[in-house]
N, C-alpha and C. Protein backbone atom coordinates (compact mmCIF):
# COMPACT_ATOMS: atom_id res chain seq x y z
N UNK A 1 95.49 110.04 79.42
CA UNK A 1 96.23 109.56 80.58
C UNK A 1 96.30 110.66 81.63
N UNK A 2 96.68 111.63 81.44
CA UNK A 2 96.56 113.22 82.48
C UNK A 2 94.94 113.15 82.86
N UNK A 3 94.00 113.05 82.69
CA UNK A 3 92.77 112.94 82.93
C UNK A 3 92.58 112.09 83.93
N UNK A 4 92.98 110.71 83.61
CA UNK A 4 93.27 109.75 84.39
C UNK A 4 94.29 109.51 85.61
N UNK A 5 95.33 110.62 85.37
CA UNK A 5 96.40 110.45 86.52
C UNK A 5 95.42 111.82 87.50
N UNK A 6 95.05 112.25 87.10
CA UNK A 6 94.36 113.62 87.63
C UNK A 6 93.28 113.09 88.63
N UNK A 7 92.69 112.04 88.26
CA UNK A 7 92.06 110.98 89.05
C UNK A 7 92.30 110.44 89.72
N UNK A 8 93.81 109.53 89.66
CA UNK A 8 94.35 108.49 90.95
C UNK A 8 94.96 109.32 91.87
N UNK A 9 95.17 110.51 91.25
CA UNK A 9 96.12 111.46 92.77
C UNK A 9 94.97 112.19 93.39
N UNK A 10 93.87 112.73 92.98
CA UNK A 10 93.00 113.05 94.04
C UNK A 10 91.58 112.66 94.41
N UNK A 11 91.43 111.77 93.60
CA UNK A 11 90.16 111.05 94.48
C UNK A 11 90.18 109.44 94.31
N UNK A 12 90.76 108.87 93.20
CA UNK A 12 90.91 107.65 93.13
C UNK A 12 91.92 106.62 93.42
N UNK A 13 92.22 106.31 94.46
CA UNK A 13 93.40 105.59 94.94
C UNK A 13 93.40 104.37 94.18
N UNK A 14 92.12 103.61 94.20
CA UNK A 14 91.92 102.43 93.27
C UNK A 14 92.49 102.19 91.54
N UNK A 15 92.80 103.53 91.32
CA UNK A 15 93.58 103.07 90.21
C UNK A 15 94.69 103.52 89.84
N UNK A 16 95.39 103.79 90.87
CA UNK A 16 96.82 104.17 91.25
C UNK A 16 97.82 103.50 90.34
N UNK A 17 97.30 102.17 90.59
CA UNK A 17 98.95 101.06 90.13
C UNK A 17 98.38 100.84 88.58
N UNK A 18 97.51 101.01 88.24
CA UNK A 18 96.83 101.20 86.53
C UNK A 18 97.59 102.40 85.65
N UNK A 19 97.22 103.23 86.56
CA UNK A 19 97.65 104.49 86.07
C UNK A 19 99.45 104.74 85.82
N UNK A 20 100.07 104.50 87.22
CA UNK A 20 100.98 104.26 87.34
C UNK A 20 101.46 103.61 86.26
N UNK A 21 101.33 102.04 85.82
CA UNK A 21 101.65 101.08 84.35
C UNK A 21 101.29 102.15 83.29
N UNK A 22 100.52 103.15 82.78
CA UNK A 22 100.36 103.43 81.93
C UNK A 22 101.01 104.73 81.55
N UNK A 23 101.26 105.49 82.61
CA UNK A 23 102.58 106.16 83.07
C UNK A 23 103.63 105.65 82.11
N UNK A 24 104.29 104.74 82.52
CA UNK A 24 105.37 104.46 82.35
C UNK A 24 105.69 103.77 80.21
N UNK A 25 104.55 103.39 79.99
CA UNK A 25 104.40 103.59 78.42
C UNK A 25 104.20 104.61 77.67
N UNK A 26 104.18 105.59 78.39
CA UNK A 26 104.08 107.18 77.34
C UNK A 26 104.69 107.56 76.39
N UNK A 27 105.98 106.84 76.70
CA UNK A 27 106.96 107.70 75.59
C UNK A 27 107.22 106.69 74.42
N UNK A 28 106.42 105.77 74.21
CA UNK A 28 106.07 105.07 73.30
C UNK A 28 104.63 104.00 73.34
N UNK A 29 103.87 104.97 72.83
CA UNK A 29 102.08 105.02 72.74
C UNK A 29 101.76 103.62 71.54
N UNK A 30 101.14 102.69 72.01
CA UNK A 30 100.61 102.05 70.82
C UNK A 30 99.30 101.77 71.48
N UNK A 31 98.16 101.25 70.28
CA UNK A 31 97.14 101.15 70.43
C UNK A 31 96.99 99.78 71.51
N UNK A 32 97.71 99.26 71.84
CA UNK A 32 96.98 98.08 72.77
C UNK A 32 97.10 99.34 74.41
N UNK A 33 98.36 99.96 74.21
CA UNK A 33 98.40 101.36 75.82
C UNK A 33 96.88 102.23 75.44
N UNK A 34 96.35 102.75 74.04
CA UNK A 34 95.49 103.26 74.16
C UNK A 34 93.71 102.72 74.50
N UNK A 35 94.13 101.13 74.22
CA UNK A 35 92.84 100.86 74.98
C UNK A 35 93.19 100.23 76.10
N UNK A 36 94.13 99.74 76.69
CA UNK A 36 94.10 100.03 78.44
C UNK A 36 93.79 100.97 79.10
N UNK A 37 94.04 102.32 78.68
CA UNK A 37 93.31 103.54 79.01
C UNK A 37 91.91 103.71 78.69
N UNK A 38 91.35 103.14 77.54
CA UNK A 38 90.13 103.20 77.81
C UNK A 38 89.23 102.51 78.17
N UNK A 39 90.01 101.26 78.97
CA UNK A 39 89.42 99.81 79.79
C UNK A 39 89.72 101.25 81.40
N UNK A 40 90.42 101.90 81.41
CA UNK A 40 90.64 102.15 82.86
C UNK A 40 89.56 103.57 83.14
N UNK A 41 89.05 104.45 81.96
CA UNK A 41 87.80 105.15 81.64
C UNK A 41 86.86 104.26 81.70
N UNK A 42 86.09 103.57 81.43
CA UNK A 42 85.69 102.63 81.69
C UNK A 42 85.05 102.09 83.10
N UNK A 43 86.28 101.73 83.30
CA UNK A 43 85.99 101.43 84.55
C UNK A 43 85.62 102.64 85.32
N UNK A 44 86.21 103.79 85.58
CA UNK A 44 85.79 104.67 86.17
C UNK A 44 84.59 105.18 86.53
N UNK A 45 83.74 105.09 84.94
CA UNK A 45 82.76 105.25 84.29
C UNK A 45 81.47 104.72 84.54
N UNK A 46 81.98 103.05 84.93
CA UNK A 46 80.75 101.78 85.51
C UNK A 46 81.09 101.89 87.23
N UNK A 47 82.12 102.62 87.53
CA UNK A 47 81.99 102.54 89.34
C UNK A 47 82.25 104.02 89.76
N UNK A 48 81.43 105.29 89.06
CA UNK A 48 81.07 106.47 89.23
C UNK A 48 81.09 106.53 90.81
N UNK A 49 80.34 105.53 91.29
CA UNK A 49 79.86 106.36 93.39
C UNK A 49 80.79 105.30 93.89
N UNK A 50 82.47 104.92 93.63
CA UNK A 50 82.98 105.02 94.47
C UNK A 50 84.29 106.18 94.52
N UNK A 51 84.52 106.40 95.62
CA UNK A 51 85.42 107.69 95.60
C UNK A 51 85.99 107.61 97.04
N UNK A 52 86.55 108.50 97.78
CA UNK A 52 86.61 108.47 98.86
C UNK A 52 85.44 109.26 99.72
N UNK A 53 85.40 108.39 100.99
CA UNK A 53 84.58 109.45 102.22
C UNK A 53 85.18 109.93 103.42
N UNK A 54 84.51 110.70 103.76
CA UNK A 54 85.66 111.30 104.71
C UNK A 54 84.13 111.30 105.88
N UNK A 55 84.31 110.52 107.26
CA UNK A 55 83.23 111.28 107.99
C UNK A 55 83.87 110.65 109.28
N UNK A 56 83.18 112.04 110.61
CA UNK A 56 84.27 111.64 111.76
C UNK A 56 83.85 110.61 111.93
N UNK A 57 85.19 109.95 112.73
CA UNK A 57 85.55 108.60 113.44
C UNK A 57 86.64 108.98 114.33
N UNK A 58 86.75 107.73 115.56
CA UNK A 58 87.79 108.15 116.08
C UNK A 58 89.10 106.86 116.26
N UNK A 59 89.20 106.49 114.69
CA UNK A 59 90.44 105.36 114.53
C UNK A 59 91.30 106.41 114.19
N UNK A 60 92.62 105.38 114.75
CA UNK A 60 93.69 106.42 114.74
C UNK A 60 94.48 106.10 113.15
N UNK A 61 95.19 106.69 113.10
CA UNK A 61 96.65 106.88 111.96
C UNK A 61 96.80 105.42 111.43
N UNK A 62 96.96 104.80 110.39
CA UNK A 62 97.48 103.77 110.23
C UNK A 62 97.92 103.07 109.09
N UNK A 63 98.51 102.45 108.09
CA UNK A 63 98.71 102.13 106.99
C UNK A 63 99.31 100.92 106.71
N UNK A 64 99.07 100.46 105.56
CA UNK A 64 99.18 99.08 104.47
C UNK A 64 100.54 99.66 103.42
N UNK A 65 101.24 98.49 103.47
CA UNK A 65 102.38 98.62 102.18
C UNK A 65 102.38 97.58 101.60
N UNK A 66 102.83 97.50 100.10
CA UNK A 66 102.88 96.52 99.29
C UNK A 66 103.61 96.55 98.35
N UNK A 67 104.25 95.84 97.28
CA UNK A 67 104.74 95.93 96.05
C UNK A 67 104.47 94.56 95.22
N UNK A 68 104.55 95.28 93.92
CA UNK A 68 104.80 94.06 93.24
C UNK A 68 105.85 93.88 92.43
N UNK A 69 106.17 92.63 92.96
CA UNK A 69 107.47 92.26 92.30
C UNK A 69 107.43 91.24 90.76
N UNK A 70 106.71 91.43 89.66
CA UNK A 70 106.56 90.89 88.94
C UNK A 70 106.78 91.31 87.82
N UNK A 71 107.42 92.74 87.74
CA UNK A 71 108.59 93.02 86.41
C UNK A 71 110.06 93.63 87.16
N UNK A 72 110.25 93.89 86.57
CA UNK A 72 112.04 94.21 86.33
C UNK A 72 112.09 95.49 87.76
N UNK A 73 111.16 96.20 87.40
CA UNK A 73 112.00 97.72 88.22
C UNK A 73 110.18 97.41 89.20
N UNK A 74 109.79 96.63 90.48
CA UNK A 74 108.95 96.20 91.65
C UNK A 74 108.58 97.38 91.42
N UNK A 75 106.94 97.58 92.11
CA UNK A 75 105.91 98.85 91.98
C UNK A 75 105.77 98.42 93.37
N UNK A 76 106.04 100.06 94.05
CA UNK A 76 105.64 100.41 95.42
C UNK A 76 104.29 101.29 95.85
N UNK A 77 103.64 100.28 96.74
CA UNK A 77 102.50 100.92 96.98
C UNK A 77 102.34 101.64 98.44
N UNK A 78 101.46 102.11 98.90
CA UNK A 78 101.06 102.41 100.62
C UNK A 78 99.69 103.08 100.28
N UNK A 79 99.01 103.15 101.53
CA UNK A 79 97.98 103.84 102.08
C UNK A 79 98.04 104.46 102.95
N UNK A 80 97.73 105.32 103.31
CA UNK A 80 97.66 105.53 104.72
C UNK A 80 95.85 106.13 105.09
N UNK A 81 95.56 105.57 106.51
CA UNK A 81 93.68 105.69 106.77
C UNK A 81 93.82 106.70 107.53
N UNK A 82 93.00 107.48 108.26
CA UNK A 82 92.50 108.42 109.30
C UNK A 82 90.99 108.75 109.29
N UNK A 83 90.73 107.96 110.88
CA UNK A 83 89.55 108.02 110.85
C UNK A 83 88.80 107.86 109.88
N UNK A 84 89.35 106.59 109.40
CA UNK A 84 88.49 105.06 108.60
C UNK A 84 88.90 105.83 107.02
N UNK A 85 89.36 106.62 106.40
CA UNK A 85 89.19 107.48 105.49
C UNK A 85 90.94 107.74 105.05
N UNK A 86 90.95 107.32 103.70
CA UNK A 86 91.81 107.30 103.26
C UNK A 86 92.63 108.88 103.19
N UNK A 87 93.96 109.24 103.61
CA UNK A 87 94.12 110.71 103.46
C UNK A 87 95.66 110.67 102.73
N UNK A 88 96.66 109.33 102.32
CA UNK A 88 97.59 109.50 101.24
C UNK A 88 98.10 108.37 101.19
N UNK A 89 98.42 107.59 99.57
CA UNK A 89 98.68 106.97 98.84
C UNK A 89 99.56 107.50 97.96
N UNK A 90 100.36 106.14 97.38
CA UNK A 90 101.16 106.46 96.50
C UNK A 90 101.38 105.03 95.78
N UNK A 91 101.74 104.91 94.36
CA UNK A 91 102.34 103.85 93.54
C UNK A 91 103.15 104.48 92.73
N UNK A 92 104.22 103.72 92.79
CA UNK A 92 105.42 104.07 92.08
C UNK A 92 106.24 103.47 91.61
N UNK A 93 107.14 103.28 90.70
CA UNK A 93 108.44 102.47 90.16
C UNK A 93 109.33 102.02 91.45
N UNK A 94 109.92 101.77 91.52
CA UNK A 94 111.44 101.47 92.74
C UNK A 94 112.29 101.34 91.67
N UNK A 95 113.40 101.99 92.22
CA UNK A 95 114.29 102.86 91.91
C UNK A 95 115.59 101.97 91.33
N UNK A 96 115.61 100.87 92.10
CA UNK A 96 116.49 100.30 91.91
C UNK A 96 115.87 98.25 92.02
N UNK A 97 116.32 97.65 90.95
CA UNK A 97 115.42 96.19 90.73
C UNK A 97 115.70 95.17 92.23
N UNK A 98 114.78 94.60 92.78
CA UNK A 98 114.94 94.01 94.23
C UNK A 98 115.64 92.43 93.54
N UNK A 99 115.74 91.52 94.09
CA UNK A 99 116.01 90.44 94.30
C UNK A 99 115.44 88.98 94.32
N UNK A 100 114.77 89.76 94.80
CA UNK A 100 113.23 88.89 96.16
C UNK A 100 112.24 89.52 96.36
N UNK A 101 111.10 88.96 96.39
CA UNK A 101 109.65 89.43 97.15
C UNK A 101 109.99 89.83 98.33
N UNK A 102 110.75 89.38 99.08
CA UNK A 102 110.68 89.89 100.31
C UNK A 102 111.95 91.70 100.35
N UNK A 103 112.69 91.44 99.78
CA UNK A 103 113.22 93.16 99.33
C UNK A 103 112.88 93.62 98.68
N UNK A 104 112.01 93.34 97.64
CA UNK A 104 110.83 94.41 96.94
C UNK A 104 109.72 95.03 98.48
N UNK A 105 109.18 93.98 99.49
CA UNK A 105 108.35 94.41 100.07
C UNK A 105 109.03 95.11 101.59
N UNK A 106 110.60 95.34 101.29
CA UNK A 106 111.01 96.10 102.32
C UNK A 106 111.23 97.16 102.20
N UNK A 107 111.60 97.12 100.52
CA UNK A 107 112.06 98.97 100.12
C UNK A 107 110.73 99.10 99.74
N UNK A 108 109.62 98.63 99.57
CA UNK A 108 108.33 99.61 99.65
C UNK A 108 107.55 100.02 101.07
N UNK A 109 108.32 99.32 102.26
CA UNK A 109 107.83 99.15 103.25
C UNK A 109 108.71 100.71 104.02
N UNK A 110 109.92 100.96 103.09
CA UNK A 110 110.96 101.49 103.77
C UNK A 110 110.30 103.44 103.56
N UNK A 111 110.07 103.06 102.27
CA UNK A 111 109.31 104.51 101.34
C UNK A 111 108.17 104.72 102.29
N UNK A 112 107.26 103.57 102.82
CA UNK A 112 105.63 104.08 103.07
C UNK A 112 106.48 104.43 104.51
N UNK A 113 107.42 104.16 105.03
CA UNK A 113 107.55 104.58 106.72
C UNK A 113 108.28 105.95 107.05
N UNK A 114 108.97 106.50 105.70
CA UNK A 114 108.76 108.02 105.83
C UNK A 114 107.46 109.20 105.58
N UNK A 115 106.64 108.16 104.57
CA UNK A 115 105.76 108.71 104.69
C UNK A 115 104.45 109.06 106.08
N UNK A 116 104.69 107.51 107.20
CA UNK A 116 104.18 107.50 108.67
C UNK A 116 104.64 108.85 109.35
N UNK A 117 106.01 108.88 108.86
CA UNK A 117 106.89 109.44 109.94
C UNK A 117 106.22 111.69 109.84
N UNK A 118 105.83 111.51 108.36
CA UNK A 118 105.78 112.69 108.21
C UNK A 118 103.95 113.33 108.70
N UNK A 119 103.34 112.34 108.71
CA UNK A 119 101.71 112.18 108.90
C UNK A 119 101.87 112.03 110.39
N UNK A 120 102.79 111.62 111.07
CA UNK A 120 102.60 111.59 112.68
C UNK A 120 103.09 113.03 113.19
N UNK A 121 104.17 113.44 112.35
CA UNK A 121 104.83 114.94 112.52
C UNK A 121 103.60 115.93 112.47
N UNK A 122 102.95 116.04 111.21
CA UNK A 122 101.84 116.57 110.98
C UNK A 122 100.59 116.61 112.10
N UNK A 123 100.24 115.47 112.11
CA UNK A 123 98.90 115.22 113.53
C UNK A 123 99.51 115.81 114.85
N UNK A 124 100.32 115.34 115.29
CA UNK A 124 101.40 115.92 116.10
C UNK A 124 100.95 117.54 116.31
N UNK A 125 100.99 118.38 115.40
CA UNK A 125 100.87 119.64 115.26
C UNK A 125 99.35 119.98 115.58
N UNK A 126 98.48 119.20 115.48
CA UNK A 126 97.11 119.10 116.10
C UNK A 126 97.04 118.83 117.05
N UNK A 127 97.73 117.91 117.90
CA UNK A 127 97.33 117.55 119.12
C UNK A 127 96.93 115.80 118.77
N UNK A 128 96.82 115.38 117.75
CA UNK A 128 96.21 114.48 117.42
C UNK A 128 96.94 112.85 116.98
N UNK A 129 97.95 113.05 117.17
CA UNK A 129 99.29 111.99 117.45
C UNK A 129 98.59 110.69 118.71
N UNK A 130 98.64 110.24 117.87
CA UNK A 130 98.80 108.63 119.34
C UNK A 130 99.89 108.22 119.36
N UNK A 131 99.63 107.90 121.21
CA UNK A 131 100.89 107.90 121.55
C UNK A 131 101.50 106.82 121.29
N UNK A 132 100.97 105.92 120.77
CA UNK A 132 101.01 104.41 120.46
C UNK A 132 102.18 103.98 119.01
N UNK A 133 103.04 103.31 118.64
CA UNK A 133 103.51 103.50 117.09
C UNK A 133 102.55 102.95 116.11
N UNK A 134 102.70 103.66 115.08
CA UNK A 134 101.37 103.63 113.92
C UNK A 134 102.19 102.69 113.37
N UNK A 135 100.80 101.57 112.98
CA UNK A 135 100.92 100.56 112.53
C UNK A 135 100.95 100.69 111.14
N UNK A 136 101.74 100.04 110.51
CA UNK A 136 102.18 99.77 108.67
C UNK A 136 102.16 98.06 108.76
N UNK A 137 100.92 97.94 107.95
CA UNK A 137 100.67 96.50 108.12
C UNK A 137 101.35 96.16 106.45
N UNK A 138 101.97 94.72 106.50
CA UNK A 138 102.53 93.96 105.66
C UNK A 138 102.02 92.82 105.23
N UNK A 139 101.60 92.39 103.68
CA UNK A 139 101.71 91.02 103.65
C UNK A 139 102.32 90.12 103.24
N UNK A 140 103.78 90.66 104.01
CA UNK A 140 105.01 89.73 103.19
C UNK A 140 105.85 89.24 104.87
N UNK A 141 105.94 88.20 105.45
CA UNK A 141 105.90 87.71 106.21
C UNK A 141 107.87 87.99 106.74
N UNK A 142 108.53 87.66 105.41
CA UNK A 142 109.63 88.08 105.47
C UNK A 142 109.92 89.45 105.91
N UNK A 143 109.12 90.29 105.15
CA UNK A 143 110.02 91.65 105.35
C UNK A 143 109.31 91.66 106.76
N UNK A 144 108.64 91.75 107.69
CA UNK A 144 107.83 91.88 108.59
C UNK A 144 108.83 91.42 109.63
N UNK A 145 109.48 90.27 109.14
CA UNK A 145 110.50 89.78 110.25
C UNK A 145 111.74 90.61 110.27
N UNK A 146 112.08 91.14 109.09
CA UNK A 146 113.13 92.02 108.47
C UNK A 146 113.10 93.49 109.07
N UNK A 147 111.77 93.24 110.01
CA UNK A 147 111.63 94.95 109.74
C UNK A 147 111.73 95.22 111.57
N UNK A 148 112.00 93.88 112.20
CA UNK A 148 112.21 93.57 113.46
C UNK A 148 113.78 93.00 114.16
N UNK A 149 114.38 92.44 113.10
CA UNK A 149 115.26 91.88 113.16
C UNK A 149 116.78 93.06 112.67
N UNK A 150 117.14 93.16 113.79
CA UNK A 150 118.55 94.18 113.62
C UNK A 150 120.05 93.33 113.06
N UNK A 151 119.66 92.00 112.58
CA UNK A 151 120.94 91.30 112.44
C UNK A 151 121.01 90.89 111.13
N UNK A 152 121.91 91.13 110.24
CA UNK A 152 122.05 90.75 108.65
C UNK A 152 122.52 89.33 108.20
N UNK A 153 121.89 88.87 107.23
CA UNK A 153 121.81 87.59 107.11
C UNK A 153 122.63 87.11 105.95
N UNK A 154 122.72 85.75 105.48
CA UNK A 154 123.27 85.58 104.27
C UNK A 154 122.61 86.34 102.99
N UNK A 155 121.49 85.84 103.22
CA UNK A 155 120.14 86.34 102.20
C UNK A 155 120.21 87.98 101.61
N UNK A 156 120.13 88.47 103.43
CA UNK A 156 120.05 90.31 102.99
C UNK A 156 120.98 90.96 102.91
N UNK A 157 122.23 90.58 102.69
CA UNK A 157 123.55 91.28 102.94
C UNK A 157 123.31 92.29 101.77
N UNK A 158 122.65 91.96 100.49
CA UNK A 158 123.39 92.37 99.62
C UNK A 158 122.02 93.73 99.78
N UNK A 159 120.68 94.06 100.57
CA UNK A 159 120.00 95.00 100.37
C UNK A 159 120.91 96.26 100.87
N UNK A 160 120.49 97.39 99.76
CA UNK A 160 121.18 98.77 100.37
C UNK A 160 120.81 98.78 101.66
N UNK A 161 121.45 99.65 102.66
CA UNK A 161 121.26 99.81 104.41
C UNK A 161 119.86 101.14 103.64
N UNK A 162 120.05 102.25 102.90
CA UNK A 162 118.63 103.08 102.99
C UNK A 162 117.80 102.16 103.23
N UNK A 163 117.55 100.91 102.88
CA UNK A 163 116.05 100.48 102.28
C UNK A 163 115.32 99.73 103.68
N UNK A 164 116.54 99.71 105.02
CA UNK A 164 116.46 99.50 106.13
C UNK A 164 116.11 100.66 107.07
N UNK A 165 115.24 101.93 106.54
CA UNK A 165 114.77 102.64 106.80
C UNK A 165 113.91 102.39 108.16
N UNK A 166 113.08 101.49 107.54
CA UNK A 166 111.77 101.05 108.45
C UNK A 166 112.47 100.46 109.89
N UNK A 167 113.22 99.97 109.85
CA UNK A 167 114.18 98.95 110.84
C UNK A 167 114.50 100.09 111.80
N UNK A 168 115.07 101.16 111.52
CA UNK A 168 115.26 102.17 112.37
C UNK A 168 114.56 102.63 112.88
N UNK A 169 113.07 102.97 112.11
CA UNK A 169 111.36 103.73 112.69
C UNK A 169 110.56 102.82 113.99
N UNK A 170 110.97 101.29 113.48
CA UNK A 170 110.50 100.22 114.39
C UNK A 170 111.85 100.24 115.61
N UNK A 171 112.71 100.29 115.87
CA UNK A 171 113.46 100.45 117.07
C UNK A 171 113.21 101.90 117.95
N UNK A 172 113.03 102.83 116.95
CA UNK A 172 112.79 104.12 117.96
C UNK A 172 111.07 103.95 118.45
N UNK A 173 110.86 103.07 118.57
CA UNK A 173 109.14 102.92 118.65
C UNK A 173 108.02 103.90 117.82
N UNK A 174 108.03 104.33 116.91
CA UNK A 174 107.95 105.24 116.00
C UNK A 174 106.82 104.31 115.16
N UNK A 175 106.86 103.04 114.11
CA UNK A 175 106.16 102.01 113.85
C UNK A 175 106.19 100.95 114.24
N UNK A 176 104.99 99.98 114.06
CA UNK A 176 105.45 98.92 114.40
C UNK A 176 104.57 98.26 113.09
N UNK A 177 105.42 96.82 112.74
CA UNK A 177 104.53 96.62 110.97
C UNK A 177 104.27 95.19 111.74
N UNK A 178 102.65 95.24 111.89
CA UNK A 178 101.78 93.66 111.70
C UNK A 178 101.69 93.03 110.76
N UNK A 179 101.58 91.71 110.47
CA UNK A 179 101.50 91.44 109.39
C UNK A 179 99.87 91.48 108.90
N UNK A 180 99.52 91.55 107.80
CA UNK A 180 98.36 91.40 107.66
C UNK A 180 97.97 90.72 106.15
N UNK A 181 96.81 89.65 106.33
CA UNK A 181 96.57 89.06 105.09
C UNK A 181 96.69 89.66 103.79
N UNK A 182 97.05 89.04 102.73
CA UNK A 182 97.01 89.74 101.47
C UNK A 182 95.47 90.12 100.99
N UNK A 183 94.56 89.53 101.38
CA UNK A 183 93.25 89.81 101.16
C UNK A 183 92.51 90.79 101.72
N UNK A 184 93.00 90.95 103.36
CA UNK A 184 93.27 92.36 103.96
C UNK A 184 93.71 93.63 103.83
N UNK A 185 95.00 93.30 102.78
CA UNK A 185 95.52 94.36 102.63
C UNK A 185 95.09 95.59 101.66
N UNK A 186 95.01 96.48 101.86
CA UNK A 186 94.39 97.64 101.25
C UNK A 186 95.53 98.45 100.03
N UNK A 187 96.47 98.26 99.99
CA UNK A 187 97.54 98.77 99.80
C UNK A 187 97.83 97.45 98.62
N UNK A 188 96.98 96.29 98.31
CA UNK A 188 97.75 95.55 97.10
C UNK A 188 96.85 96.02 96.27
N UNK A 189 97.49 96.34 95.19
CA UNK A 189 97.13 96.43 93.72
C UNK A 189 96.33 95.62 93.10
């Protein structure tokens, strides 16, 4: 599994949310966790030449968020591109169990928009910041409206205000989140 996590954090984004699941069975190993690991070697194994590339372009800053909400504690994803070329990802647990698809895909939406915030800080320091807000595309239609909408509802009362992170990034013009197809999205698992 260290072999394999050693993989999704620096060249393989594609098996982030694999790795991640297998992560989280460590501290009790049985043989069906030890051949998911070696379905995910494997795979590695039969798709050797893909990896990331890095070659100039001149697209700007931009990123995909996602989660899945289909066990107990939602898995948060993001991407972020530069100049067509992937430069940071993450999958992770959430911290605390959502409700809804659509507050699973706000507190992962909320996590990937500090991560914008710190990649625009960064470029910034190059010269290389657009002046434009970097887009964090969504394919959850709700949070997208959620992430525009400054007024609390019956529905969202009960989300923590942190996880309304993004809500604040999108008013200071800082992001702005499009929605974008789930088939589009780069950032689903």
């Amino acid at each position: 599994i260290g072999a394999i996590l050693y993989c999704s954090v620096y060249t393989r984004p594609d098996v982030a949310y694999a790795t991640g699941m297998l992560c989280r069975a460590m501290s009790k190993p049985t043989p069906a966790l030890y051949a998911a690991g070696l379905q995910v070697v494997a795979y590695l194994g039969i798709h050797k030449q893909v990896g990331l590339r890095y070659e100039p372009d001149q697209v700007p800053l931009s990123g995909m968020t996602d989660s899945d909400w289909a066990v107990k504690h939602s898995t948060t994803g993001w991407m972020y591109k530069y100049n067509s070329a992937a430069i940071s990802w993450s999958s992770k647990k959430q911290n605390s169990v959502a409700l809804s698809s659509c507050e699973a895909e706000i507190m992962a939406a909320s996590e990937a928009a500090k991560e914008a915030l710190y990649l625009n800080r960064f470029l910034e320091e190059f010269d290389l910041r657009s002046p434009d807000p970097l887009p964090l595309g969504s394919d959850n239609q709700g949070a997208v409206d959620l992430a525009y909408n400054p007024e609390h509802h019956q529905r969202t009362k009960h989300i923590e205000r942190r996880h309304f992170f993004i809500r604040e990034a999108v008013e200071r013009l800082e992001i702005r989140v499009p929605f974008v197809r789930t088939a589009d999205n780069l950032a689903d698992f």
